[in-house]
Protein backbone atom coordinates (compact mmCIF):
# COMPACT_ATOMS: atom_id res chain seq x y z
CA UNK A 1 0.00 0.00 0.00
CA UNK A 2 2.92 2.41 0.66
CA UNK A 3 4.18 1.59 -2.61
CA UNK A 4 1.25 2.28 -4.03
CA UNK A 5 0.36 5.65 -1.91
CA UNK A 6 3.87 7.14 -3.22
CA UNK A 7 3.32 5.98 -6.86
CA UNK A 8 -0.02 8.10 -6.37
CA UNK A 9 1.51 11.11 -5.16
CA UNK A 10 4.06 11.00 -7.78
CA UNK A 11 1.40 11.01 -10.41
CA UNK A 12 -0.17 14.06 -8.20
CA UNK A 13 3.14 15.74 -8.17
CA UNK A 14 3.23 15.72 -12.14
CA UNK A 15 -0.23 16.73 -12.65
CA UNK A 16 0.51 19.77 -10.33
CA UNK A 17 3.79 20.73 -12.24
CA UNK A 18 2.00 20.14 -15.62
CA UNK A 19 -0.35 23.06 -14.39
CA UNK A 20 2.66 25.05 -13.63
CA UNK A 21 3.94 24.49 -17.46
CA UNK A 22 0.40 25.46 -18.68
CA UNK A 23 0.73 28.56 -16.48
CA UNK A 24 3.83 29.81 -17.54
CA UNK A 25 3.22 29.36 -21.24
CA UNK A 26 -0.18 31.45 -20.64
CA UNK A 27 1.89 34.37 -19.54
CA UNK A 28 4.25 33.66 -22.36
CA UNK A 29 1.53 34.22 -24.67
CA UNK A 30 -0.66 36.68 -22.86
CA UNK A 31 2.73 39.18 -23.14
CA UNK A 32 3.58 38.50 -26.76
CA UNK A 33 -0.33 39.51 -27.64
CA UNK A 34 0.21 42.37 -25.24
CA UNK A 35 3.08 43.39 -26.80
CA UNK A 36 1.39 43.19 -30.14
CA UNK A 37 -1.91 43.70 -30.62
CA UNK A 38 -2.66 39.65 -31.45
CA UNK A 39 -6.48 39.63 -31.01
CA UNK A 40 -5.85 35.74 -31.98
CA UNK A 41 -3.09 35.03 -29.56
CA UNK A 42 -5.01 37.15 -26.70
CA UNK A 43 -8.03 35.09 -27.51
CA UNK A 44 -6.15 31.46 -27.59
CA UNK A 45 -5.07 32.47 -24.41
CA UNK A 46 -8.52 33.25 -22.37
CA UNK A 47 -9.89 29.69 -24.07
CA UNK A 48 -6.84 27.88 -22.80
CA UNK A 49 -8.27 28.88 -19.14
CA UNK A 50 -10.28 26.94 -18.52
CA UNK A 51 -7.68 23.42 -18.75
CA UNK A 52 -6.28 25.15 -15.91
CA UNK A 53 -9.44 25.20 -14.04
CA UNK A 54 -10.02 21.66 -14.79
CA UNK A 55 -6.48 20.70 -14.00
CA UNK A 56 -7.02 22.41 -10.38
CA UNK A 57 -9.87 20.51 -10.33
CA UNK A 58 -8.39 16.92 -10.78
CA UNK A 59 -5.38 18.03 -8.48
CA UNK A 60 -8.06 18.31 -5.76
CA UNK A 61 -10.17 15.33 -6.32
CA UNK A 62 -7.28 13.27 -6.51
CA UNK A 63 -5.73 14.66 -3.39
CA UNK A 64 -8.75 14.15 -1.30
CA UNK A 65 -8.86 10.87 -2.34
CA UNK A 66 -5.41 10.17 -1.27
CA UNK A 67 -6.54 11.58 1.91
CA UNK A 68 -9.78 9.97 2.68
CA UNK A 69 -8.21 6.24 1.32
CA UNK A 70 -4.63 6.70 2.57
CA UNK A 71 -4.74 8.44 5.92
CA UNK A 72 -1.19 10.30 5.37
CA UNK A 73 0.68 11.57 8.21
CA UNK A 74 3.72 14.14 8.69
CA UNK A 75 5.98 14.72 5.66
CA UNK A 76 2.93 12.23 3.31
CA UNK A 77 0.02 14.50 4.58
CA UNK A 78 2.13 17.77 4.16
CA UNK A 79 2.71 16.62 0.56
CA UNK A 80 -0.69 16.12 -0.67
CA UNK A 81 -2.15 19.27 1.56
CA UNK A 82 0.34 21.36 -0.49
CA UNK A 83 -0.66 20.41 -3.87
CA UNK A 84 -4.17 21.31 -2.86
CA UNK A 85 -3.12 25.10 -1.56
CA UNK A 86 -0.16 25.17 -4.47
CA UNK A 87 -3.03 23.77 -7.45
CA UNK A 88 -5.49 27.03 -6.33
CA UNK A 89 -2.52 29.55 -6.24
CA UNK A 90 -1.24 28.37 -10.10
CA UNK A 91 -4.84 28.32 -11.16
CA UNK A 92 -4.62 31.90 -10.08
CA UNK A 93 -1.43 32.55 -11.73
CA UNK A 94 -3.46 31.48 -14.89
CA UNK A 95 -6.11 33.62 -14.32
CA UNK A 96 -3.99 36.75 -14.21
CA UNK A 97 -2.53 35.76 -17.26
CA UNK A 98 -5.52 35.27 -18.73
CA UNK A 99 -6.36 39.04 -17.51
CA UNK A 100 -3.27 40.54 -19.71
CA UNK A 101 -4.53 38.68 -22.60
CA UNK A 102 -7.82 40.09 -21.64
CA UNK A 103 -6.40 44.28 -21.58
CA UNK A 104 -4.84 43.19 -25.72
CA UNK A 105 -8.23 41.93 -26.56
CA UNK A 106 -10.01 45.19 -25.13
CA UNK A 107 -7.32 47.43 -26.41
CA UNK A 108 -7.14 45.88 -30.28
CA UNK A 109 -6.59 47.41 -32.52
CA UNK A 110 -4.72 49.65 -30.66
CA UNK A 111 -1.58 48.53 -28.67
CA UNK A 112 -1.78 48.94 -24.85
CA UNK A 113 1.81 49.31 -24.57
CA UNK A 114 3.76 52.51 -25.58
CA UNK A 115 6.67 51.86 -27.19
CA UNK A 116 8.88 53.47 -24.30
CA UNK A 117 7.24 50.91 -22.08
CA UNK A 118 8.08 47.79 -24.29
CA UNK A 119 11.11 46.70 -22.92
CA UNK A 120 9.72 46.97 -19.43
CA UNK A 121 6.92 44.37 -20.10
CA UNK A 122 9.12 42.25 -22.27
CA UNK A 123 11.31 42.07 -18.98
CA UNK A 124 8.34 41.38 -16.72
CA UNK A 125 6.56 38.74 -19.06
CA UNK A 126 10.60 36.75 -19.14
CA UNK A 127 10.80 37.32 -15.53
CA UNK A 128 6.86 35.85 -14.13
CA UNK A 129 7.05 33.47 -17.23
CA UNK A 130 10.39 32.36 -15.77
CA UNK A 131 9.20 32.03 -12.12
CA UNK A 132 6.07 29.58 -13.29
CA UNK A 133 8.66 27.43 -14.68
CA UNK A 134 10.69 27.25 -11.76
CA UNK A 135 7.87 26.41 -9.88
CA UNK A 136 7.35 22.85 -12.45
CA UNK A 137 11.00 22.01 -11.93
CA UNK A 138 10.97 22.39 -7.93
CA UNK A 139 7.20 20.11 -7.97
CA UNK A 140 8.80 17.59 -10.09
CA UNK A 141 11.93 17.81 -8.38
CA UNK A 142 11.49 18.06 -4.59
CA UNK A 143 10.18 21.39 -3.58
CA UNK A 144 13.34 22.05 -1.64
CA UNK A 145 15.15 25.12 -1.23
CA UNK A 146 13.37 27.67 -4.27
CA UNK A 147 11.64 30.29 -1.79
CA UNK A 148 14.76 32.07 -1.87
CA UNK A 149 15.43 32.21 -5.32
CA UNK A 150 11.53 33.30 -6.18
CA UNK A 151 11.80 35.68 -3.42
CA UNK A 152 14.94 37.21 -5.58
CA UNK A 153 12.77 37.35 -8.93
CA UNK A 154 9.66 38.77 -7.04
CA UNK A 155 12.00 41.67 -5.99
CA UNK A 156 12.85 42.26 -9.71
CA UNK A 157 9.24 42.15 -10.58
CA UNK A 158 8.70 44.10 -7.79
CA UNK A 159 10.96 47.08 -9.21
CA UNK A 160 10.09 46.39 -12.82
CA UNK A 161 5.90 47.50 -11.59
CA UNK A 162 7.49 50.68 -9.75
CA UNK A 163 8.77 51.17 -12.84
CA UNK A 164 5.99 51.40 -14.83
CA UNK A 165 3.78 53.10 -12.06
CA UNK A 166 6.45 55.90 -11.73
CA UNK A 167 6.98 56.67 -15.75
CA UNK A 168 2.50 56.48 -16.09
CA UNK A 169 2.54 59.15 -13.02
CA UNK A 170 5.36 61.28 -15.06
CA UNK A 171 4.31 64.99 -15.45
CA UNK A 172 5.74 64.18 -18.85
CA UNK A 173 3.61 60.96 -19.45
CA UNK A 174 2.37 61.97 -23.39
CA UNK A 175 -0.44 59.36 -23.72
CA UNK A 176 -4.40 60.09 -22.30
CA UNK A 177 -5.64 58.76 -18.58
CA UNK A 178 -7.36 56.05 -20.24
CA UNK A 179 -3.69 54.36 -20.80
CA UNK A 180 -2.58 55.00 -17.71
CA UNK A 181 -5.48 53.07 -15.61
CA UNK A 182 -5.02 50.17 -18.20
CA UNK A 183 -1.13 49.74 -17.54
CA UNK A 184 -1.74 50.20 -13.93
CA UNK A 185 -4.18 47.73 -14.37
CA UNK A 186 -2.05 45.22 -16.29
CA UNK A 187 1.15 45.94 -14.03
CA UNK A 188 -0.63 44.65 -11.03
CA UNK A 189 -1.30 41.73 -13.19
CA UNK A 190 2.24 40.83 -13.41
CA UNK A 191 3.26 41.57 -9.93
CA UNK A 192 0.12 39.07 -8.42
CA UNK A 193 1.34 36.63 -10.51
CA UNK A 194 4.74 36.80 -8.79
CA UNK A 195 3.66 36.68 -5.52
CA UNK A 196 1.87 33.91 -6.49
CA UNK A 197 4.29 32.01 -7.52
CA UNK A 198 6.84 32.91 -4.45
CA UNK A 199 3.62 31.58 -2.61
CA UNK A 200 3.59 28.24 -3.94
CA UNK A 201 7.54 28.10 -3.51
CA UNK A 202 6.98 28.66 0.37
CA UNK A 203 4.17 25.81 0.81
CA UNK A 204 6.69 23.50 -1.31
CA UNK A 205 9.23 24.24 0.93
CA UNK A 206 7.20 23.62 3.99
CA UNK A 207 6.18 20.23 2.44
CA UNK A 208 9.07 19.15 1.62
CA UNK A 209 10.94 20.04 5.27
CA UNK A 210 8.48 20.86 8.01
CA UNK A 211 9.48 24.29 8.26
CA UNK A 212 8.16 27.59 6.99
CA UNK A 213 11.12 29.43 5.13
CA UNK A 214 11.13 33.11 6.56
């Protein structure tokens, strides 16, 4: 039965990392149609949504199965408790990529990036993009030891949002209000997803050592 219980949460494990892939490719994608103006690519994005929702929604069943058969204790029952908190918090992640592909599609045919602000959202779709795949690697490897390292990135992120909030609040800004709530909008987008993501990192942590990383 052990065998069997760890064979399970493997399978668990990859499902949950799978989501992360699917995540980070959805903010891939949301920032090239961002970037510009793909009404196609914005709107292959919001359909892909919903796998995401139904992957969070396997992830669960699945894990209270394991709970309700199984009976896991200690490092087991942290395990399959943090792929239920970890599946909701990547589902999110999805969502707020699925919001940026949301601002192209309102914004077509017009782009909702000014072109002194497209190196700044190129550098924050690599960097959130970047984090959801380091979230897959540390599922299917472990969960050990990546809080730090996301905690890094989500300072970048961090910085790369006061970046864009201070050149929209400019006295020299040249573009209408209407811009400016969008990008603020779309920012905050970005910087959610990153705490996301530095979220998951944590519970993995705690799963896979019994201690909260401060």
């Amino acid at each position: 039965m052990r065998d069997g219980f760890q064979g399970d949460l493997v399978q668990l494990d990859g499902k949950l990392a799978t989501m992360a892939d699917a995540a980070a490719e959805a903010m891939r994608r949301a920032t090239r149609a961002l970037l510009t103006a793909d009404l196609l690519l914005a709107e292959e994005v919001l359909g892909a949504d919903d796998q995401l929702d139904e992957l969070r929604a396997v992830c669960e069943e699945d894990a209270y199965a394991l709970l309700a058969l199984q009976a896991p204790v200690a490092g087991d029952l942290r395990g399959v408790l943090a792929v239920v908190y970890c599946a909701e918090k990547i589902e999110r992640m999805g969502d707020l990529a699925a919001h940026i592909a949301g601002t192209a599609r309102r914004r077509h045919p017009d782009h909702a990036v000014p072109a002194e602000l497209e190196q700044v959202f190129t550098d924050l779709g690599r960097e959130t993009a970047g984090m959801a795949d380091r979230v897959a690697s540390l599922v299917r490897d472990g969960g050990r030891g990546g809080y730090a390292e996301l905690s890094r990135t989500d300072e970048t992120v961090d910085a790369l949002h006061a970046r864009v909030l201070a050149t929209i609040t400019s006295p020299s800004w040249p573009h209408d209000q209407r811009v400016a709530v969008a990008l603020t909008l779309v920012t905050r987008f970005y910087e959610r997803f990153a705490d996301q993501a530095v979220s998951v990192s944590k519970r993995l942590d705690f799963a896979a050592t019994g201690d909260l990383p401060e």
